[in-house]
Protein backbone atom coordinates (compact mmCIF):
# COMPACT_ATOMS: atom_id res chain seq x y z
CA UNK A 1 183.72 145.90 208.68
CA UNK A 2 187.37 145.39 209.02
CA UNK A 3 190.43 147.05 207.88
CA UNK A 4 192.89 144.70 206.00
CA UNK A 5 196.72 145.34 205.99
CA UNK A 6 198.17 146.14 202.37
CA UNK A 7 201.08 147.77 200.79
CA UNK A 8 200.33 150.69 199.09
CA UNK A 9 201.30 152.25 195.83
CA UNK A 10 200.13 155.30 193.88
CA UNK A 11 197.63 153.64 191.72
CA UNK A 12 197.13 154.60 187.39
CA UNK A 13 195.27 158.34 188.12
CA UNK A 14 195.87 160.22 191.60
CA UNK A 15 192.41 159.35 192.92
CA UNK A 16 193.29 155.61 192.72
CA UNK A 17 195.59 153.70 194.60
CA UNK A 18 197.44 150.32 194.07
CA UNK A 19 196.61 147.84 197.78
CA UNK A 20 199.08 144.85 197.48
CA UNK A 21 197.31 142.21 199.61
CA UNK A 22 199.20 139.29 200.80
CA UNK A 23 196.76 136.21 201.20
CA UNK A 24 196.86 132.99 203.53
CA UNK A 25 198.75 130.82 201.01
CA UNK A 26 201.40 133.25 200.70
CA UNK A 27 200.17 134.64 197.31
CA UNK A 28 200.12 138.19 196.64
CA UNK A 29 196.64 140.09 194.88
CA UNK A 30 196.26 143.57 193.51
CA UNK A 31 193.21 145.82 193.58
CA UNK A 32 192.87 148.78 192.37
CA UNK A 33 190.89 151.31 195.02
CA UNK A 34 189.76 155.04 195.45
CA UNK A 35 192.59 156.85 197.38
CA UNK A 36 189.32 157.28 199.67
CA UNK A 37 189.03 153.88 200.79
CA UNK A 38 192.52 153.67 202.41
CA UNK A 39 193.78 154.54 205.79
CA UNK A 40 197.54 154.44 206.08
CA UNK A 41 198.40 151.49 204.83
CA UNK A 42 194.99 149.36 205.22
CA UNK A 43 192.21 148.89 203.29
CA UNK A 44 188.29 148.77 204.13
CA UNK A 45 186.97 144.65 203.80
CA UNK A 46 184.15 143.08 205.25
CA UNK A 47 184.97 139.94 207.37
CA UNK A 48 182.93 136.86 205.82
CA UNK A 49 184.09 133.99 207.97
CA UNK A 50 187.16 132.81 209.99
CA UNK A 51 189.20 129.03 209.94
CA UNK A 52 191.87 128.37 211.33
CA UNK A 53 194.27 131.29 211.38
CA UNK A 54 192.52 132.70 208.59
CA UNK A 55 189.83 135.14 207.85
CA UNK A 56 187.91 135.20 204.75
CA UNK A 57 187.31 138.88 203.08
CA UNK A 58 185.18 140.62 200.78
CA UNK A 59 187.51 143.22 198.96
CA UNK A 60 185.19 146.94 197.87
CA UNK A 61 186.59 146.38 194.63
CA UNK A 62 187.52 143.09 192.26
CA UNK A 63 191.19 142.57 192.27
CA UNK A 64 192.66 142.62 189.13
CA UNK A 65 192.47 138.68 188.95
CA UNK A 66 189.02 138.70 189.05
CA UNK A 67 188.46 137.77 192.78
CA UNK A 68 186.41 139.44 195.29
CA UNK A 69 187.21 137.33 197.94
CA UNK A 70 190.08 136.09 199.29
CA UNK A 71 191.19 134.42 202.57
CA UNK A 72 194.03 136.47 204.91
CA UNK A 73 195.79 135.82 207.77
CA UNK A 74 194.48 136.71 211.10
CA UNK A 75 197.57 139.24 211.69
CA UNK A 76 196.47 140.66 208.45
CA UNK A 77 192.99 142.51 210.22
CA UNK A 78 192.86 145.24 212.09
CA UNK A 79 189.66 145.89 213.22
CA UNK A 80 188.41 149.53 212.96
């Protein structure tokens, strides 16, 4: 397990919250999480694989473009 960084928003109901992700080609994802699964402003992944800067991740939850994984930045993980 891993924690990924994210900007974080109040998400639709206060048990949810919006995670902002940014990814490794500079796009941006949303997913929509249980306030639970967010520390400060990280979210819970599990680390698939690593190339070349880049770590691939397993989000808890689909983001709301239908992925589950996408591929971060190495600065993006903080491990914990």
């Amino acid at each position: 397990m891993c924690r990924v960084k994210a900007v974080i928003k109040n998400g639709p109901i206060d048990s949810e919250r919006l995670a902002l992700i940014n990814t490794s080609d500079g796009k941006s994802v949303e997913v929509i999480l249980a306030k639970a699964q967010v520390t400060g402003e990280t979210i819970r992944a599990a680390e698939i694989g690593r190339d070349a800067g880049r770590v691939l991740v397993e989000l808890p939850r689909e983001t709301t473009a239908g992925s589950w994984r996408i591929w971060v930045k190495t600065a993006a993980i903080v491990r914990g």
